[in-house]
Protein backbone atom coordinates (compact mmCIF):
# COMPACT_ATOMS: atom_id res chain seq x y z
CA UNK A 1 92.89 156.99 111.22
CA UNK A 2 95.73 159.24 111.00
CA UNK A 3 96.61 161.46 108.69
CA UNK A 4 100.22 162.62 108.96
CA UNK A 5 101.68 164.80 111.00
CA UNK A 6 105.37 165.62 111.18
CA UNK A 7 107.90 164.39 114.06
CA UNK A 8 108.69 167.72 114.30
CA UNK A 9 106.48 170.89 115.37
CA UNK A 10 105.22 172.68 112.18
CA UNK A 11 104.08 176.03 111.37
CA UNK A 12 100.66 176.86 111.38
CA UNK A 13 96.08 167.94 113.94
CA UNK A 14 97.80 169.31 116.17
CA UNK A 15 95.49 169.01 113.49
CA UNK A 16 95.01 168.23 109.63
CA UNK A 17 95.70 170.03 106.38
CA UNK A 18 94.22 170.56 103.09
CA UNK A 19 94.57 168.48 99.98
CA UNK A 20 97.40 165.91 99.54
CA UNK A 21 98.34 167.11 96.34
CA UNK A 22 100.96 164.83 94.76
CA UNK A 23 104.36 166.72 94.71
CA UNK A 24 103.41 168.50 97.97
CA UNK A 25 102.87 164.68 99.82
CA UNK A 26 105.85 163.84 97.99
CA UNK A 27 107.80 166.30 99.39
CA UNK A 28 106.57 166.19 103.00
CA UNK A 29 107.40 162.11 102.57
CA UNK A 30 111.14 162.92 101.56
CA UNK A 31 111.46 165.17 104.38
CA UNK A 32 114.53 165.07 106.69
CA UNK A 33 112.48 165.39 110.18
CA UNK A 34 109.58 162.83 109.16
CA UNK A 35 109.45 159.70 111.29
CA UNK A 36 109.65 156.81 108.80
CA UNK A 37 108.84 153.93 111.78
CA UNK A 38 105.66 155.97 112.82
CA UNK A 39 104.52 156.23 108.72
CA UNK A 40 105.01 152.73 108.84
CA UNK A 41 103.51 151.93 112.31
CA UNK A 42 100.00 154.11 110.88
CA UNK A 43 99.81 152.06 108.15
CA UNK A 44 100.53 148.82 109.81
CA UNK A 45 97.86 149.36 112.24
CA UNK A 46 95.16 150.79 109.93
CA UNK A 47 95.17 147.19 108.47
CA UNK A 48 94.92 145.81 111.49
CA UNK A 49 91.97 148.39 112.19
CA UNK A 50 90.07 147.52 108.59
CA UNK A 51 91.20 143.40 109.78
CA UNK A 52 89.91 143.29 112.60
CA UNK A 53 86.58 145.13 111.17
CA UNK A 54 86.20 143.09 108.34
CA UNK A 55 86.34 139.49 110.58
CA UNK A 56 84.34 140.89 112.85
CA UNK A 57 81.10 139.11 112.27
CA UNK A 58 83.59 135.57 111.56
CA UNK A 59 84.14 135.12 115.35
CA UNK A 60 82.64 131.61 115.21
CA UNK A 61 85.50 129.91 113.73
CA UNK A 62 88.11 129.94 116.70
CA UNK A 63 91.31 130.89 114.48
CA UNK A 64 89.47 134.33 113.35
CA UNK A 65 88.45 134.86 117.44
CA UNK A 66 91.78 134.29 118.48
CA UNK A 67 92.94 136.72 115.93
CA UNK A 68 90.32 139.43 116.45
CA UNK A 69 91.35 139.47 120.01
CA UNK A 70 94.94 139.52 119.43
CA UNK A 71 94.01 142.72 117.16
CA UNK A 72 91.97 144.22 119.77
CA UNK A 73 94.51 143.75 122.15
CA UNK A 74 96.44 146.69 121.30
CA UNK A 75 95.94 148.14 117.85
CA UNK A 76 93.80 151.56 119.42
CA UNK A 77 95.74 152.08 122.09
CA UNK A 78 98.57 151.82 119.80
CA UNK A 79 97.16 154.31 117.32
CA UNK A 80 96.00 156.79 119.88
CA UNK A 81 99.18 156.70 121.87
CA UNK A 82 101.05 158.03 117.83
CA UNK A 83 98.31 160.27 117.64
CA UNK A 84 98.89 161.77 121.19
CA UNK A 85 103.10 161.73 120.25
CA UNK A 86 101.72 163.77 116.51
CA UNK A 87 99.16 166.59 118.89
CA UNK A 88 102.48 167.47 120.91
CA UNK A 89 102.92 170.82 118.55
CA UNK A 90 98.56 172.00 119.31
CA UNK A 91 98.51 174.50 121.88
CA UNK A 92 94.72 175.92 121.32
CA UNK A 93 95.55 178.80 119.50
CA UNK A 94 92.41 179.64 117.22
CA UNK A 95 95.03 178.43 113.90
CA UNK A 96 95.04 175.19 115.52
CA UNK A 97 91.18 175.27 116.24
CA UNK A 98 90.55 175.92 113.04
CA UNK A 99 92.04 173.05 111.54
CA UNK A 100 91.09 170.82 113.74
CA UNK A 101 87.10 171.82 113.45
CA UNK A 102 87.30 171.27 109.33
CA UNK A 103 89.87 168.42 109.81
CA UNK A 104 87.87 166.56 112.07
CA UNK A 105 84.72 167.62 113.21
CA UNK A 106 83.61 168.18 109.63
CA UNK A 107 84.28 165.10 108.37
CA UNK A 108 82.78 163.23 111.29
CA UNK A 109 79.71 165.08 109.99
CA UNK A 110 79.80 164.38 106.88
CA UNK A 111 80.39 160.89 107.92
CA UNK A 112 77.93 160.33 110.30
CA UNK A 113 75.40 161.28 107.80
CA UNK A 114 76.48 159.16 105.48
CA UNK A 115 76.32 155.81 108.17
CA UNK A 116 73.00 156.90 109.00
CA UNK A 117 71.59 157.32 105.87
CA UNK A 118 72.85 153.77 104.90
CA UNK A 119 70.94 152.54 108.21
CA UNK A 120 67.82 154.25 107.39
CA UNK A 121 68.31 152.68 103.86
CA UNK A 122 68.71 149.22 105.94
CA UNK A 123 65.97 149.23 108.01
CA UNK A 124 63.40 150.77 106.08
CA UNK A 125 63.31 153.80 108.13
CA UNK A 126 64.54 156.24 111.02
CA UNK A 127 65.92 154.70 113.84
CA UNK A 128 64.87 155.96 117.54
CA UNK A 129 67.60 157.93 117.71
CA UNK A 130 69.42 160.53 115.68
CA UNK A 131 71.86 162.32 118.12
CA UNK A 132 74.71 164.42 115.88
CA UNK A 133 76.39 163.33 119.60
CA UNK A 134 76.21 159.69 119.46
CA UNK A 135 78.48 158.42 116.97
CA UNK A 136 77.85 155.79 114.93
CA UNK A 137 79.95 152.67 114.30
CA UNK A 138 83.96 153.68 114.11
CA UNK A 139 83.64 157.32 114.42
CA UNK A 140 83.78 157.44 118.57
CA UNK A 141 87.51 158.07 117.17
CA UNK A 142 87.19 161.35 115.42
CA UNK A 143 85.13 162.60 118.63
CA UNK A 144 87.84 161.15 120.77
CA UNK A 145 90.82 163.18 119.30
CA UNK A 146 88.56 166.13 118.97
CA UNK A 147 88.34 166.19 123.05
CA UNK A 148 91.52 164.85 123.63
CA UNK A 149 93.59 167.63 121.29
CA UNK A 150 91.89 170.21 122.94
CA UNK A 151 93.00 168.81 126.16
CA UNK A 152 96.83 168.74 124.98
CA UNK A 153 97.28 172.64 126.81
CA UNK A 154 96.14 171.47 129.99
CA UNK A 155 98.20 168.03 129.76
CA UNK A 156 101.14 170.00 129.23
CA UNK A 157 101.14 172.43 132.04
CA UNK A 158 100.92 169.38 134.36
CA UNK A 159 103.60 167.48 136.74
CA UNK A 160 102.62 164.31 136.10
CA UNK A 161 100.05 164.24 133.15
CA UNK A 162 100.59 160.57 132.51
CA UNK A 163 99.90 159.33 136.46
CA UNK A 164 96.49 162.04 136.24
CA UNK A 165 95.50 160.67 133.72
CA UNK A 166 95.59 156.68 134.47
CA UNK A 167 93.88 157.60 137.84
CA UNK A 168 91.04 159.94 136.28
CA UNK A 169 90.77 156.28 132.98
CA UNK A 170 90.72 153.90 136.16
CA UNK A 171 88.45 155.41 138.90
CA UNK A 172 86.11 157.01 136.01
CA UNK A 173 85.20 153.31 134.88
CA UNK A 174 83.80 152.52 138.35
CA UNK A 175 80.74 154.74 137.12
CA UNK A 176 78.29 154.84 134.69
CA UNK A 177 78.82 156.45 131.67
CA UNK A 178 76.60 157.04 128.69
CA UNK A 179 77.54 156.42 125.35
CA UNK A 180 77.09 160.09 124.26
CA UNK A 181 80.60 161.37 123.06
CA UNK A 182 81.47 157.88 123.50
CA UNK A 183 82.46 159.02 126.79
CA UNK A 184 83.62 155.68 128.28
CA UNK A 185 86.07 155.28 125.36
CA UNK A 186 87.33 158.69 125.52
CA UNK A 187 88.06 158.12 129.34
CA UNK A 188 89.32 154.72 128.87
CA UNK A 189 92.08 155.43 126.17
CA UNK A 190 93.04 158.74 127.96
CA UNK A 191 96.21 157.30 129.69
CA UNK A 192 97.38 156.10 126.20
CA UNK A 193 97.00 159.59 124.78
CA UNK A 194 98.94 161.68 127.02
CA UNK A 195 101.78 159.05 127.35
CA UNK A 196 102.09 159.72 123.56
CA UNK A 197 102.06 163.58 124.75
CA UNK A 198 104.97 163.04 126.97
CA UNK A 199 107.14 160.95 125.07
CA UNK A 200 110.54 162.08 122.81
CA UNK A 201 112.03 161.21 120.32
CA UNK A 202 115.06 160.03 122.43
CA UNK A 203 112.51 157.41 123.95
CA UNK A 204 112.08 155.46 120.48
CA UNK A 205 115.73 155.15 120.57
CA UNK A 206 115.16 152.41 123.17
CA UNK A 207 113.10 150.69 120.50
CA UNK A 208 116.42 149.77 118.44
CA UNK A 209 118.07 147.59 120.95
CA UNK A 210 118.87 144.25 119.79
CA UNK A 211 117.54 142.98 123.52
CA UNK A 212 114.46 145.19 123.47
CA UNK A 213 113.95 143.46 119.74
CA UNK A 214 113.79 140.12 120.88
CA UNK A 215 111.93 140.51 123.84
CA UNK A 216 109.23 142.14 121.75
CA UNK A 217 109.12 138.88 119.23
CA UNK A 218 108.41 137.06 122.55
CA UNK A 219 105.36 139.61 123.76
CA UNK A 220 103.74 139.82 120.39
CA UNK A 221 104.31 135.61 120.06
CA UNK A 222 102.93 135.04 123.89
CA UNK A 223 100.31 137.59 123.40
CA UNK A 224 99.48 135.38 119.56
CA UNK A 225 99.20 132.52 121.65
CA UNK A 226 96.90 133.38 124.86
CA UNK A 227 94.70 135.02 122.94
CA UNK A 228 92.77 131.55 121.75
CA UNK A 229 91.98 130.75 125.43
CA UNK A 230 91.24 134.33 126.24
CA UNK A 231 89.05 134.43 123.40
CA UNK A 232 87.05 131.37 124.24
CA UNK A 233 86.84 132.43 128.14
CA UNK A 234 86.68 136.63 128.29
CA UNK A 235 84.24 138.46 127.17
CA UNK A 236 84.92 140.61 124.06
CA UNK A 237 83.65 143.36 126.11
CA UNK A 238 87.10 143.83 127.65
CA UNK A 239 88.68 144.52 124.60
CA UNK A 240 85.87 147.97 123.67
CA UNK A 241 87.04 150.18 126.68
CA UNK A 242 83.60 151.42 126.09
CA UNK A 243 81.35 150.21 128.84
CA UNK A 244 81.74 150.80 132.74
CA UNK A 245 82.93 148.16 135.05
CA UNK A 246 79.94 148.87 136.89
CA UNK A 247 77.94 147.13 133.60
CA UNK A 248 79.58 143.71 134.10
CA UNK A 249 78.29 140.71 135.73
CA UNK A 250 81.12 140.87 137.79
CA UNK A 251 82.22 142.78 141.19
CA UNK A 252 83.23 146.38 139.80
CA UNK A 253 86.13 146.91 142.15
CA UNK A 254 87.47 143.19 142.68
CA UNK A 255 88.58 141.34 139.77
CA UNK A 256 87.09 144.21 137.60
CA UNK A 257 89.86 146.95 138.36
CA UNK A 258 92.27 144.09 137.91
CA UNK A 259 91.29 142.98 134.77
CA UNK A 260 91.66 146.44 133.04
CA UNK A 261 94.75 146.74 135.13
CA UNK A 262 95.94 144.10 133.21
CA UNK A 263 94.00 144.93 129.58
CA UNK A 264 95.95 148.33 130.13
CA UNK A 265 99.65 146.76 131.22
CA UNK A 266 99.18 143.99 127.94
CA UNK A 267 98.46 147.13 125.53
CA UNK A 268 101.12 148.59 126.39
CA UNK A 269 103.62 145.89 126.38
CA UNK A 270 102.11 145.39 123.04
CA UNK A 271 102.53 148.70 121.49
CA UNK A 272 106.18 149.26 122.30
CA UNK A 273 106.91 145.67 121.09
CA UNK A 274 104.76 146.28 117.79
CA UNK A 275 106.96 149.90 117.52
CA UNK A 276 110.16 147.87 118.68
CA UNK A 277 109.48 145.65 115.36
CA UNK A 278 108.36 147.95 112.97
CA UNK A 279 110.87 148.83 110.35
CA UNK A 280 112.31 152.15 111.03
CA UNK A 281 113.97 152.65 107.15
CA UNK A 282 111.11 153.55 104.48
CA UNK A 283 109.54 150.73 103.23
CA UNK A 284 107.38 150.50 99.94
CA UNK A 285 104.22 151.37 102.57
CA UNK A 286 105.94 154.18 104.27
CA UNK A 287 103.90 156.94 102.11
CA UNK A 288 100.74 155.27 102.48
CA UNK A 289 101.01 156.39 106.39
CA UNK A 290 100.20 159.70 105.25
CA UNK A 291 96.43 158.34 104.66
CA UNK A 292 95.31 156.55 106.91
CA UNK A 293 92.17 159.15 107.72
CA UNK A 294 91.32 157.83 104.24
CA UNK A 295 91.29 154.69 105.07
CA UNK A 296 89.79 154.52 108.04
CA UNK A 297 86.82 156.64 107.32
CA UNK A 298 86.01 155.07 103.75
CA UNK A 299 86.46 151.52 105.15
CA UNK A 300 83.42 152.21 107.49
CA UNK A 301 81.70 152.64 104.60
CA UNK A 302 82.62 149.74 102.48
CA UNK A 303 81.49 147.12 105.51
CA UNK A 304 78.91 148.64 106.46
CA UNK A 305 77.63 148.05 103.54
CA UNK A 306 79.04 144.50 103.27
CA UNK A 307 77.63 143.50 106.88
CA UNK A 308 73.99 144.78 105.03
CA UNK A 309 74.70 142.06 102.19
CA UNK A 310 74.80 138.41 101.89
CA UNK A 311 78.64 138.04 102.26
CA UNK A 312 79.49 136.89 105.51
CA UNK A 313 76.29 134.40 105.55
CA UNK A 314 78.24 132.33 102.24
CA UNK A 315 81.77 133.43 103.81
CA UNK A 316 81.42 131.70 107.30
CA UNK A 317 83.96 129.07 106.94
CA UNK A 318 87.64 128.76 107.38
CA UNK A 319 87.97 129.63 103.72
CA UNK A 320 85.87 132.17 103.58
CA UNK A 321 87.57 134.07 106.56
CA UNK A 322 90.88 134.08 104.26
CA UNK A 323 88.92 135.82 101.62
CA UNK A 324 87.67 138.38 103.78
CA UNK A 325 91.07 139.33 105.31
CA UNK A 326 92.13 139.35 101.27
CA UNK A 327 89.53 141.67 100.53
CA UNK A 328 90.34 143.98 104.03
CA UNK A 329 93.72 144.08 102.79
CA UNK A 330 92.40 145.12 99.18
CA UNK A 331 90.44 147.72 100.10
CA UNK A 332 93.37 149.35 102.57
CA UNK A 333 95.30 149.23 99.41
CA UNK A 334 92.46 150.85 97.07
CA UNK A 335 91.42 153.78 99.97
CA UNK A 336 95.35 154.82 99.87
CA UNK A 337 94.99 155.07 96.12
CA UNK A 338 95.57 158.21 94.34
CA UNK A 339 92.27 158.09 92.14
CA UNK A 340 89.96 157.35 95.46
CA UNK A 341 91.88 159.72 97.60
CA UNK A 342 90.85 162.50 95.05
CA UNK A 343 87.44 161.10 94.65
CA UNK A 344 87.14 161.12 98.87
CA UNK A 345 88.65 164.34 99.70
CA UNK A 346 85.84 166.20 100.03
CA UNK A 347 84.19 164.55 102.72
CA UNK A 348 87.90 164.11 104.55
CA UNK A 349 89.41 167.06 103.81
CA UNK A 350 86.75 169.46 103.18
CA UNK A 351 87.59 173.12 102.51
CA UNK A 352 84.95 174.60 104.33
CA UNK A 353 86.53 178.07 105.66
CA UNK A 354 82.94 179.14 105.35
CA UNK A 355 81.79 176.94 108.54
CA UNK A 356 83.67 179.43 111.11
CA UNK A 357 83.85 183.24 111.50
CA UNK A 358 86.34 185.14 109.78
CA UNK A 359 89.21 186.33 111.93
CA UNK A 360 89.43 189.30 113.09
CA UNK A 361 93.21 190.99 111.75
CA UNK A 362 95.68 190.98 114.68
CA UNK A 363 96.09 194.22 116.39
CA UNK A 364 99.13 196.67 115.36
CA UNK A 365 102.61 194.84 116.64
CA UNK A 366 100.93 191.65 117.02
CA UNK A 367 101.40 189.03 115.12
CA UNK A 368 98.88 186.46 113.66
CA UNK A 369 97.70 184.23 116.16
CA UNK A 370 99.69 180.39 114.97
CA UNK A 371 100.85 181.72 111.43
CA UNK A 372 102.57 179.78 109.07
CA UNK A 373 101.32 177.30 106.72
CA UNK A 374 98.80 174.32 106.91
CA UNK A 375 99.95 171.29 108.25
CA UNK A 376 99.59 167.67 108.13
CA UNK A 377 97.08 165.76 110.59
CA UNK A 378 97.87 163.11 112.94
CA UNK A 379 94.17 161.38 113.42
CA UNK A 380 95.96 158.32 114.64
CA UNK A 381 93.60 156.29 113.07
């Protein structure tokens, strides 16, 4: 879901760059300022993203629900809050706009053609709808960050961006919203987003704490544990952000409000203990956080087209569930490949300058509006 973005502001996402060519991702992975614990935090959770995908249909057998809701428990807001701490450096200048348009609009395009097509494929034929503005399957993400990073100005003029912003997630899912944009996701995961805005690098120094270590073993084991009851008693629902509380079979205001009080407080406590654990040296996985749009875009793909053939009806057994996860963790490994990253980067890094006007040259003693070179992305997925 992410593609990298430095722990530093760059030149020149906020939003994505052109081609990882080798020596160039080599260099920006040997450099001083990257964050080796979020590289490895992007591609710890974009397994647990492809995982939790790939089980998905397995949710019969009660080990694979426990652990699909154990996933779901934290892995997005997770990757959204690093992808909120990575769009710190956008601040809406038309450089920035640019990139992110062909860095992640484009590609959701591209992608969202592709799903569909597969589906008409599928079914024989059109379905009722084709709205460019509902996405399909996984890509509610891409549209996400697009709203969010253009959001980042206004978050960071405000007092209290973080407080806004649970209020406006909280009191918004008391109403009805549609799935276009994937609006009651991009509400939902708000809060996540611009506490990743507001945080420093100071505040991961926290994370190192011997106490703070051990405490997060016991979230992340507590958590491992409640989520076989939870999984047998809540509905999986809860764990989407996606629909309004108003949409449950439940009062909207009383226990509703409390349960995604407490869906919000759990991914949290989650996502610091997950960062509080993962390894903050580079690891042999540390570069593969630099492709994790890769990943997470061509995995959509590859189950899509695996929920459309006969595998899950032969692999729905404890055995078969073991498989799967083998072949989720397989096919992370083969998107983050050097062969399929060049065979993919058209569709996620297109060059596409031609989609948007030409800039006009900056006036005399002005100087270009961002400047400096292309940078890495932070999709957070």
């Amino acid at each position: 879901m992410t593609r990298p973005e430095t722990d530093r502001a760059q030149p020149g996402p906020g939003s994505p760059a052109p081609a990882e060519h080798g020596a160039a991702a080599g260099a920006a992975a040997k450099a001083p300022y990257r964050d080796a614990r979020l590289d490895n935090a992007k591609f710890l959770l974009i397994v647990l993203v492809v995982v939790g995908h790939a089980i998905e249909p397995l949710r019969d057998i009660t080990a694979v629900s426990a652990l699909y809701y154990w996933i779901y428990f934290f892995h997005m807001p997770a990757f959204i809050m690093i992808s909120g701490y990575l769009s710190r450096s956008f601040d809406g200048s038309s450089n920035r706009v640019e990139k992110l348009v062909l860095t992640v609009a484009v590609p959701y395009l591209i992608f969202w053609t592709i799903h569909q097509s597969i589906y008409t494929v599928e079914r024989g034929g059109l379905g009722d709808s084709l709205s460019l503005l509902k996405p399909t399957w996984t890509l509610w993400f891409l549209v996400a960050l697009f709203l969010w990073r253009l959001s980042v100005p206004v978050w960071k003029r405000l007092r209290a961006p973080v407080l806004i912003a649970f209020a406006i997630s909280l009191f918004a899912a008391t109403t009805s919203l549609s799935d276009t944009l994937s609006l009651g996701r991009v509400v939902s995961f708000l809060p996540f987003f611009v506490l990743g805005l507001s945080l420093r690098r100071e505040h991961f120094a926290w994370l190192d704490k011997l106490w703070v270590r051990l405490v997060s073993l016991a979230v992340l084991g507590t958590t491992a544990v409640l989520a076989v009851p939870i999984s047998d008693r809540l509905s999986r629902d809860w764990l989407f952000w996606r629909d309004s509380l108003t949409d449950r079979d439940i009062d909207p205001l009383i226990p509703s409000l409390g349960i995604r009080l407490a869906f919000m407080g759990l991914a949290l406590a989650m996502t610091f203990a997950f960062l509080a654990l993962t390894p903050k040296r580079r690891t042999w996985f540390t570069s593969l956080g630099l492709y994790t749009l890769y990943v997470y875009l061509g995995h959509s793909v590859v189950f899509i087209l695996f929920k459309a053939s006969p595998w899950y009806d032969v692999m729905d057994t404890p055995l078969g569930a073991v498989a799967t996860v083998a072949v989720a963790l397989a096919t992370t490994l083969l998107l983050c490949s050097p062969w399929v990253r060049a065979a993919m980067r058209w569709a996620v890094e297109p060059q596409m300058s031609w989609f948007l006007k030409r800039e006009e040259p900056p006036a005399a003693g002005g100087g270009p509006d961002g400047g400096g070179t292309r940078e890495k992305t932070a999709a957070g997925v």
